[in-house]
N, C-alpha and C. Protein backbone atom coordinates (compact mmCIF):
# COMPACT_ATOMS: atom_id res chain seq x y z
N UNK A 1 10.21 -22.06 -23.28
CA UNK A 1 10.48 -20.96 -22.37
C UNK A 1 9.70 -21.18 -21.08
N UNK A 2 10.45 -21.07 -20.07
CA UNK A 2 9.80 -20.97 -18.63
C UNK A 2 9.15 -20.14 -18.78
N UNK A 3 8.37 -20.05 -17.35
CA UNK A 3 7.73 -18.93 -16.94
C UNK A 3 8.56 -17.68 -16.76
N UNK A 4 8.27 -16.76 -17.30
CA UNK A 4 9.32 -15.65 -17.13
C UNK A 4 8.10 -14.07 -16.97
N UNK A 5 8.78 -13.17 -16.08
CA UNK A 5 8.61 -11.68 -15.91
C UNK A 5 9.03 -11.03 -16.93
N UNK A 6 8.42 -10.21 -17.94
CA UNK A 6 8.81 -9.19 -18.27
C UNK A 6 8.51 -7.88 -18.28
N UNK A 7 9.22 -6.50 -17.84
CA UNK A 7 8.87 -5.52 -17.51
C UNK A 7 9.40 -5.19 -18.95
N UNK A 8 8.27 -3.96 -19.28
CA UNK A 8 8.26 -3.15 -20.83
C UNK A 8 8.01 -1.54 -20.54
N UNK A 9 8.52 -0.45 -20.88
CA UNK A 9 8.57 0.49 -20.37
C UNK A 9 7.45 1.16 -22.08
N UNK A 10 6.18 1.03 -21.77
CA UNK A 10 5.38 1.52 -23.07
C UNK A 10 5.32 2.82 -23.67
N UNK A 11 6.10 3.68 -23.16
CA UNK A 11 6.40 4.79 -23.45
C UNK A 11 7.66 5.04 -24.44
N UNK A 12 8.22 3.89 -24.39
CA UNK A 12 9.60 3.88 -25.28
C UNK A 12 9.25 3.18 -26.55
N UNK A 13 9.35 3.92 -27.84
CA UNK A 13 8.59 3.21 -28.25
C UNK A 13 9.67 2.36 -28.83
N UNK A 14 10.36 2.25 -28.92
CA UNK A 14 11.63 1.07 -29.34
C UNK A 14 11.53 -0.54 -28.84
N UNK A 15 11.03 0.21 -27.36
CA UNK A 15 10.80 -1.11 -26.36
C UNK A 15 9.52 -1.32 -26.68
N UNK A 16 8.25 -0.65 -27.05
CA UNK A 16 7.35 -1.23 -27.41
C UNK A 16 7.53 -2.11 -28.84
N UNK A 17 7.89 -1.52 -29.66
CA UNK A 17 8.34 -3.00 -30.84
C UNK A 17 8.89 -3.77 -30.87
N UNK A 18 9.90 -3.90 -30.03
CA UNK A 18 10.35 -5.07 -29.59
C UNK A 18 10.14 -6.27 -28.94
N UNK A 19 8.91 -5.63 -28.01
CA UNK A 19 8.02 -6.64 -27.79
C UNK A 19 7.06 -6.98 -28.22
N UNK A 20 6.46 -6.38 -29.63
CA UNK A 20 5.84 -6.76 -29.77
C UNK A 20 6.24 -7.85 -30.70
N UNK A 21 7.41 -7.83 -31.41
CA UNK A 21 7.76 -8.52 -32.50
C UNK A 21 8.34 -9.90 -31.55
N UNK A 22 8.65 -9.64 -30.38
CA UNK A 22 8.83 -11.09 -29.91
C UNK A 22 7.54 -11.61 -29.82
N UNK A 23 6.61 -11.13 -29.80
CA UNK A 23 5.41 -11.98 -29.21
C UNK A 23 4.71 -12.37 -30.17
N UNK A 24 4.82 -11.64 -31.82
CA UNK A 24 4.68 -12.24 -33.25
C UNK A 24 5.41 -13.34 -33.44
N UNK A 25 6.43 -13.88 -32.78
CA UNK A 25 7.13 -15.21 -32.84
C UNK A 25 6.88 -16.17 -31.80
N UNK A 26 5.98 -15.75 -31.24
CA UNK A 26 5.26 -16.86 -30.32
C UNK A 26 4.21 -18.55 -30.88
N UNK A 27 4.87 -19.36 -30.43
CA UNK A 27 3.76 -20.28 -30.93
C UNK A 27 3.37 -20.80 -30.04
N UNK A 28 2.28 -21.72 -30.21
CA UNK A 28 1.55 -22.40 -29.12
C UNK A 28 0.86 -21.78 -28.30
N UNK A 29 0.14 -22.65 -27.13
CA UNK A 29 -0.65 -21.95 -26.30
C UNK A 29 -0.08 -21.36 -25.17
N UNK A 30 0.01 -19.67 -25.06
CA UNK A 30 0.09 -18.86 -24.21
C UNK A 30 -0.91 -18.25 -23.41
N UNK A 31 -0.52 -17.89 -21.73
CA UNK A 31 -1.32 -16.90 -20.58
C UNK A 31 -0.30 -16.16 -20.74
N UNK A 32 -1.30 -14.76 -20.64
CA UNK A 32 -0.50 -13.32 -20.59
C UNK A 32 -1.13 -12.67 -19.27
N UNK A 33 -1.10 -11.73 -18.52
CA UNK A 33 -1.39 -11.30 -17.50
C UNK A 33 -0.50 -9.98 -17.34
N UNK A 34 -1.31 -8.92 -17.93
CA UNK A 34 -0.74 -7.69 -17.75
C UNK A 34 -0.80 -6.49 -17.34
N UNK A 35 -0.52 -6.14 -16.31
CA UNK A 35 -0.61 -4.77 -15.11
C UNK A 35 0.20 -3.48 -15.57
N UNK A 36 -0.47 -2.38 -15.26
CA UNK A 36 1.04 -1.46 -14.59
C UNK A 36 1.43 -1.42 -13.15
N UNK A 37 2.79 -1.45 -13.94
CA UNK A 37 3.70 -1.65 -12.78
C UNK A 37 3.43 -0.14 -11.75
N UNK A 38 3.09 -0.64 -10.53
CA UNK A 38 3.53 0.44 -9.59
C UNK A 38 4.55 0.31 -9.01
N UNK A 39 5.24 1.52 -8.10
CA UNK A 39 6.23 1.04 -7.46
C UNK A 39 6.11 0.68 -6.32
N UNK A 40 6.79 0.05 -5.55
CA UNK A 40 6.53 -0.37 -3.99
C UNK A 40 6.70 1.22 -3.26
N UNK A 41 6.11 0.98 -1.53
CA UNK A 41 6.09 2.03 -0.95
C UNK A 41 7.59 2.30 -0.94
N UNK A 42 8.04 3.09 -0.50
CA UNK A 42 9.14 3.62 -0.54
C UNK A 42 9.35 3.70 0.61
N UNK A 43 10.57 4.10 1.31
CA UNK A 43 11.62 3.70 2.16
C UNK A 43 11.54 4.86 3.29
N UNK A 44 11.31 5.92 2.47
CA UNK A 44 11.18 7.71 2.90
C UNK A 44 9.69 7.37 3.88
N UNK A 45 8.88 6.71 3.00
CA UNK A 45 7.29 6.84 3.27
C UNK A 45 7.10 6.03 4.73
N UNK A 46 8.04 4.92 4.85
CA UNK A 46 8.14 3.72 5.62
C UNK A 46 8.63 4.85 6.73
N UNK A 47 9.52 4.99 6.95
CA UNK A 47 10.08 6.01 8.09
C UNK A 47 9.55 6.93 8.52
N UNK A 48 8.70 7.49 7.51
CA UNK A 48 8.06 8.73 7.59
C UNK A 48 6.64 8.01 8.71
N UNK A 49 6.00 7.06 8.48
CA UNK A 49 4.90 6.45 9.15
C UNK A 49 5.74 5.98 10.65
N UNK A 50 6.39 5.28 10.65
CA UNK A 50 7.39 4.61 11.83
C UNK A 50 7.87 5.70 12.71
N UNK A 51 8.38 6.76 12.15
CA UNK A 51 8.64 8.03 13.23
C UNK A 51 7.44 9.35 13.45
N UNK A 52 6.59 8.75 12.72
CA UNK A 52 5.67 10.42 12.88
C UNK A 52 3.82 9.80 13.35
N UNK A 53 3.69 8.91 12.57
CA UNK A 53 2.08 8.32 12.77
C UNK A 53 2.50 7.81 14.19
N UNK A 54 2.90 6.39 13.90
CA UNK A 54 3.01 5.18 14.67
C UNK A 54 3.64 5.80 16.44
N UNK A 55 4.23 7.00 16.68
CA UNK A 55 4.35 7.33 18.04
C UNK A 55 3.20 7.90 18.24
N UNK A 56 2.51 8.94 17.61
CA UNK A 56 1.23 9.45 17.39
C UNK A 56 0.34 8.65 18.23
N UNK A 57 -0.30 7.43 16.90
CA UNK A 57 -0.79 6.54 17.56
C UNK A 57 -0.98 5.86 18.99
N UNK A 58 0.64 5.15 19.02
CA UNK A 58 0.82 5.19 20.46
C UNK A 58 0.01 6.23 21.73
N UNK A 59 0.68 7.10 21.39
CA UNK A 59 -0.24 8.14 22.59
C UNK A 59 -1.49 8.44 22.75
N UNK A 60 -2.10 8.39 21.11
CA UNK A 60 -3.50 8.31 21.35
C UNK A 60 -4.43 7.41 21.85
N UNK A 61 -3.82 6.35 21.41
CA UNK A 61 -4.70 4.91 21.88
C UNK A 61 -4.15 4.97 23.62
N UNK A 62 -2.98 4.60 23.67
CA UNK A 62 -3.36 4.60 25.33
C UNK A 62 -3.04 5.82 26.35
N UNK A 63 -4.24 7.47 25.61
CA UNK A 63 -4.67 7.75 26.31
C UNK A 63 -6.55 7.32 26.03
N UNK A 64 -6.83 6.92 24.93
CA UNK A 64 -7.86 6.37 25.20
C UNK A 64 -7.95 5.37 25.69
N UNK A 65 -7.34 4.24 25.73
CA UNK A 65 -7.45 2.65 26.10
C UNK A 65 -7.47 2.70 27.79
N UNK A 66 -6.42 4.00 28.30
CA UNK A 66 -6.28 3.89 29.80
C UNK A 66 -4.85 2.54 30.23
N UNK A 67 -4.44 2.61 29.12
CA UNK A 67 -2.93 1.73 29.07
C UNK A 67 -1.55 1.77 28.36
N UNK A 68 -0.26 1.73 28.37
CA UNK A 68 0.19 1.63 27.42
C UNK A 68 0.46 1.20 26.30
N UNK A 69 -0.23 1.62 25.09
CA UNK A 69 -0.24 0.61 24.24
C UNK A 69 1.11 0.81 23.34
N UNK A 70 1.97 -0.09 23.00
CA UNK A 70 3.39 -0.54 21.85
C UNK A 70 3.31 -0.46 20.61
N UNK A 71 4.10 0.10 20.13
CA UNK A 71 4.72 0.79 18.74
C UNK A 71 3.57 -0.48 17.98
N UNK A 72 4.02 -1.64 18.30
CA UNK A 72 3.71 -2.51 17.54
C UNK A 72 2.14 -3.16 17.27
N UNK A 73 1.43 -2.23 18.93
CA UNK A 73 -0.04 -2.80 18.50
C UNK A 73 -0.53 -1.11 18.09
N UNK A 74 0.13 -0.49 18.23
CA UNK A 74 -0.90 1.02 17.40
C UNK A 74 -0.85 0.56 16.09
N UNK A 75 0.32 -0.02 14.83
CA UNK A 75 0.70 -0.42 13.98
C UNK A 75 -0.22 -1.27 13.69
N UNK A 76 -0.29 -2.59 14.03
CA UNK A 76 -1.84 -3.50 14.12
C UNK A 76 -3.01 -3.12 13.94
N UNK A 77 -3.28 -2.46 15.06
CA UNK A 77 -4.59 -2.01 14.68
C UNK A 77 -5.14 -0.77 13.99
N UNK A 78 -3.94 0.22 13.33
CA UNK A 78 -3.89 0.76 12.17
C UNK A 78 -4.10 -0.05 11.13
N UNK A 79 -3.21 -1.03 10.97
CA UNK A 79 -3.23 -1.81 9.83
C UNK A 79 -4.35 -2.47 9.41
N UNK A 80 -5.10 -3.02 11.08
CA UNK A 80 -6.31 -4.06 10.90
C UNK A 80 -7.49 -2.99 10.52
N UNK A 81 -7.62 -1.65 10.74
CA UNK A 81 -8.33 -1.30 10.57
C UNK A 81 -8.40 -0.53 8.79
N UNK A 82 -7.66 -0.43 8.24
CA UNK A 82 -7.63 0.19 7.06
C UNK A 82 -6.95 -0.85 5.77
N UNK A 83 -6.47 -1.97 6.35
CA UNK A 83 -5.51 -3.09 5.11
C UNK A 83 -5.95 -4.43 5.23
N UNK A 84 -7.65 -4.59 5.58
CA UNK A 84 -7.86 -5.79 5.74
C UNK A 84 -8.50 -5.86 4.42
N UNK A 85 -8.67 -7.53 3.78
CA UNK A 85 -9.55 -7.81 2.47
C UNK A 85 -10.50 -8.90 3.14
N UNK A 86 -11.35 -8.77 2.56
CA UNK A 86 -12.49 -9.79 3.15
C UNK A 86 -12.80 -11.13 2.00
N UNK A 87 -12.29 -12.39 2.18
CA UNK A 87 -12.12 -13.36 1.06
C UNK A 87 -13.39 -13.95 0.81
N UNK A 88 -14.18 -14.76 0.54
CA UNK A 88 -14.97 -15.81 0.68
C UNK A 88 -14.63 -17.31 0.60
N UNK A 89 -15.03 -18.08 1.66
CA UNK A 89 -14.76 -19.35 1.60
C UNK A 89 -16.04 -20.00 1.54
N UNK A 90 -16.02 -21.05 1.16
CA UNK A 90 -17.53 -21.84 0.36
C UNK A 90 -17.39 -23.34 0.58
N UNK A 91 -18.28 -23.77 1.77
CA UNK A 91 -18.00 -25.23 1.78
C UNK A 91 -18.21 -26.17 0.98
N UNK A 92 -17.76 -26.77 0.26
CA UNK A 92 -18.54 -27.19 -1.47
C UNK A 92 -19.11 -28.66 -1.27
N UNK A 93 -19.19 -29.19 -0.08
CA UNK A 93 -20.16 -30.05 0.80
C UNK A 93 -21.35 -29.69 0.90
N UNK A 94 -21.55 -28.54 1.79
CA UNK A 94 -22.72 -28.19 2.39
C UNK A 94 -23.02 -26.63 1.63
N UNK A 95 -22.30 -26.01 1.06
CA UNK A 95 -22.81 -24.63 0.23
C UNK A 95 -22.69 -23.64 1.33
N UNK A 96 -22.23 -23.81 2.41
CA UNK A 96 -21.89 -22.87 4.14
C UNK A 96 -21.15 -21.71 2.97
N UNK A 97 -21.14 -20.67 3.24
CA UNK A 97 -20.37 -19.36 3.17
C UNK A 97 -19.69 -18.51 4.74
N UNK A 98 -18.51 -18.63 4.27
CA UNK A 98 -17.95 -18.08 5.57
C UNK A 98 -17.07 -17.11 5.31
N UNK A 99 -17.02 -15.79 5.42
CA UNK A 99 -16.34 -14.74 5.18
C UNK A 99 -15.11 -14.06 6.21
N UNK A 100 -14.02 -14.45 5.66
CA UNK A 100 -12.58 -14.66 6.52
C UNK A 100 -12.17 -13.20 6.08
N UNK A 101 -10.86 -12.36 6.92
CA UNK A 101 -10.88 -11.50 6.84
C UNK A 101 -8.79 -11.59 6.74
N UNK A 102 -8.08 -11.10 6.02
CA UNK A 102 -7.16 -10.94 6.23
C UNK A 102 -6.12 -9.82 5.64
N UNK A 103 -4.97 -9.34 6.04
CA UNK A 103 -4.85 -8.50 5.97
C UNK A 103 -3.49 -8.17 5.55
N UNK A 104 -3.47 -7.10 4.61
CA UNK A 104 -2.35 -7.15 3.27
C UNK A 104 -1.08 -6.31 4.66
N UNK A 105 0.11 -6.26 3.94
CA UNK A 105 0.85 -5.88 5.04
C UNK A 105 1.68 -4.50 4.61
N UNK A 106 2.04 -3.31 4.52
CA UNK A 106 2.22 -2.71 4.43
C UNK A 106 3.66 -2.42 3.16
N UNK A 107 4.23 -3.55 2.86
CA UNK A 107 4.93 -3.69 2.62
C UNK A 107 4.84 -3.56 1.06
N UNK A 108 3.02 -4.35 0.74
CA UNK A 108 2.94 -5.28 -0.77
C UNK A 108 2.01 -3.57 -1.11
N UNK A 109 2.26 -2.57 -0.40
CA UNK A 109 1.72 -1.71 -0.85
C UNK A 109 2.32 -0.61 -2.16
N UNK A 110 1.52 -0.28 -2.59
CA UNK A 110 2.28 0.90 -3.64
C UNK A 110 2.53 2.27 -3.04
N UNK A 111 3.35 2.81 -3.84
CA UNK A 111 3.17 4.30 -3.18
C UNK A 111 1.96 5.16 -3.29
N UNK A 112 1.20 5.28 -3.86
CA UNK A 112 0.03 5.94 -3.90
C UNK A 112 -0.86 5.08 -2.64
N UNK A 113 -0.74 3.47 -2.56
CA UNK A 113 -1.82 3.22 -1.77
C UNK A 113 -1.43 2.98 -0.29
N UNK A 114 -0.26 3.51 -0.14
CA UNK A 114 0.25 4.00 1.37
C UNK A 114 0.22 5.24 1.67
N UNK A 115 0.67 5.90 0.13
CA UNK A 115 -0.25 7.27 0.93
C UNK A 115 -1.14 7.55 1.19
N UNK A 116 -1.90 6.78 0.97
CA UNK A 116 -3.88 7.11 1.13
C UNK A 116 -3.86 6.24 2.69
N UNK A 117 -3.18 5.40 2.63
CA UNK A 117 -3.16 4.74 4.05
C UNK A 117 -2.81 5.56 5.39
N UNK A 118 -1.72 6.24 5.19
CA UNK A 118 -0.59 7.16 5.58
C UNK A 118 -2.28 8.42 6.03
N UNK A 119 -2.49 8.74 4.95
CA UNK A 119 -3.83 9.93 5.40
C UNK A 119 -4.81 9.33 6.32
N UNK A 120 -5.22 8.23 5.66
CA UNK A 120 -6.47 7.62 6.50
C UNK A 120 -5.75 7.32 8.11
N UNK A 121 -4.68 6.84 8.12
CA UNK A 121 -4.60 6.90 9.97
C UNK A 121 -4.32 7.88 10.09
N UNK A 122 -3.96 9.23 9.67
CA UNK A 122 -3.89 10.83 10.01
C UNK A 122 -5.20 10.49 10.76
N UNK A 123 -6.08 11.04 9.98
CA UNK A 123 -7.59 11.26 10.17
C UNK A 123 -8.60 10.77 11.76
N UNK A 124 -7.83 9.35 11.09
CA UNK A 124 -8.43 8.91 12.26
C UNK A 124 -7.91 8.89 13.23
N UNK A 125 -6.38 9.41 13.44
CA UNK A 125 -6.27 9.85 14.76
C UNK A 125 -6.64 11.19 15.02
N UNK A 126 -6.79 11.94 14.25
CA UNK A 126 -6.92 13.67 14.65
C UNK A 126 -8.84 13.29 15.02
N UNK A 127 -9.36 12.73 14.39
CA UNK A 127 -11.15 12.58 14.30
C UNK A 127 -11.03 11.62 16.10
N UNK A 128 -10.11 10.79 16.23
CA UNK A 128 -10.83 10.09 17.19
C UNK A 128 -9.93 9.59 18.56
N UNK A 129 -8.64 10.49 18.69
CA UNK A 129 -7.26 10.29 19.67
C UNK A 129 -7.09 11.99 19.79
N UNK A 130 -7.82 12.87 18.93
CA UNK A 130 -7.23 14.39 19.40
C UNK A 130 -6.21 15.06 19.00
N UNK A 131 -5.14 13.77 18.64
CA UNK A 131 -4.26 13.56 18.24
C UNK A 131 -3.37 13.93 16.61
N UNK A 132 -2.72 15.20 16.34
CA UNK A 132 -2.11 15.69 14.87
C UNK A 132 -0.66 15.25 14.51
N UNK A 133 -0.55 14.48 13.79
CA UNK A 133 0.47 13.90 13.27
C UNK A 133 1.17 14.94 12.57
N UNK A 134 2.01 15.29 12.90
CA UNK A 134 3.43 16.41 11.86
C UNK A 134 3.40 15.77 10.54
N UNK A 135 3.33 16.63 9.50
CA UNK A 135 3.70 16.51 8.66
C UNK A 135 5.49 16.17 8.22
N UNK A 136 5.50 15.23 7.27
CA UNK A 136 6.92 14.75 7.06
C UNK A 136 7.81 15.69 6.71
N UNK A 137 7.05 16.61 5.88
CA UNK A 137 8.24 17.65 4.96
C UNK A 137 7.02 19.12 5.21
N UNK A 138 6.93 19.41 6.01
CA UNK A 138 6.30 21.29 5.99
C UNK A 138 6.35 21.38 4.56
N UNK A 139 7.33 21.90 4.12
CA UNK A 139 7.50 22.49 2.72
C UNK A 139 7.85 22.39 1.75
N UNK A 140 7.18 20.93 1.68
CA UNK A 140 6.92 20.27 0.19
C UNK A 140 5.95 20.85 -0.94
N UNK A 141 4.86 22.21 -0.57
CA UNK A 141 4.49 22.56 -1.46
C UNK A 141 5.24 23.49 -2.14
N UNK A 142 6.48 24.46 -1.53
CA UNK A 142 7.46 25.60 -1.67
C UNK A 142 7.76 24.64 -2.83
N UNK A 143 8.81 23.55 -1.83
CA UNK A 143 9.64 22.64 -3.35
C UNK A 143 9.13 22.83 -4.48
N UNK A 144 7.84 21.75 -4.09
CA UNK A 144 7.03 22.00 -5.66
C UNK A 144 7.02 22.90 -6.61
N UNK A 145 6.78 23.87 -5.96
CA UNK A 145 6.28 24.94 -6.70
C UNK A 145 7.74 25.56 -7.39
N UNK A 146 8.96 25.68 -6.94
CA UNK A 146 10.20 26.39 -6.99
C UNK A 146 10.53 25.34 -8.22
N UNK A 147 10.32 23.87 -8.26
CA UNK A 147 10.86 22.85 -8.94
C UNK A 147 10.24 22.91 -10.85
N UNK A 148 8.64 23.76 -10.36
CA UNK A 148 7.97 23.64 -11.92
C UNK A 148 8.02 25.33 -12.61
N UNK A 149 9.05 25.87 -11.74
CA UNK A 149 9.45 27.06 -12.28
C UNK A 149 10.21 27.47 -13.31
């Protein structure tokens, strides 16, 4: 067997015995590597940042910058500032440590960790541009609430 993906829904428990009994017929030497699955950001969330933050942004930065700054560098330096990972590189010559910085893209995000993204550039534009981003849906707590009725 190749390398293969399999998604298992562990709540079912049908689908949980089923895998497990395939994996009782396993021989030889196996790597397993197993996560929960999140879902990717969503599509709503993507639009929702693209029409409501990201003009936001825009205006805030260049009325601070004293320029116009583009959809595409408020986006940047949103991004650079809240989606960077810091790697380590190690010269295995000389033992040098050099700490590179790069930065995940909005895309490989989950929904929970774009919405925390999604808040954190709120913040920091209302804390440091003056600047209040509209909320996507006003009355998403009504829904809520009408929905667990």
């Amino acid at each position: 067997m190749a390398c293969e993906k399999i998604v298992v829904n562990m709540s079912v428990p049908a689908d949980k015995r089923g895998w497990l009994t395939r994996l009782g017929k396993l021989t030889g030497l196996w790597e397993f590597a197993i996560k929960t699955r999140c879902r990717a950001r969503t599509l709503p969330q993507n639009a929702a940042y693209w029409a409501l933050v990201i003009p936001a942004a825009t205006q805030g930065f260049s009325e601070q910058w004293g320029y116009r700054v583009s959809e595409e560098e408020a986006h940047e330096t949103l991004a650079e500032e809240f989606l960077f990972e810091e790697r380590r590189l190690v010269n295995e010559a000389t033992g040098e440590i050099k700490w590179v910085r790069s930065r995940r893209s909005t895309a490989t995000l989950s929904t929970k960790e774009f919405s925390e993204y999604y808040e954190s550039c709120c913040l920091l534009l209302a804390m440091f541009c003056n600047v209040a981003v509209p909320d996507p849906d006003p009355d998403w707590r009504e829904k809520k609430g009408a929905e667990s009725e």
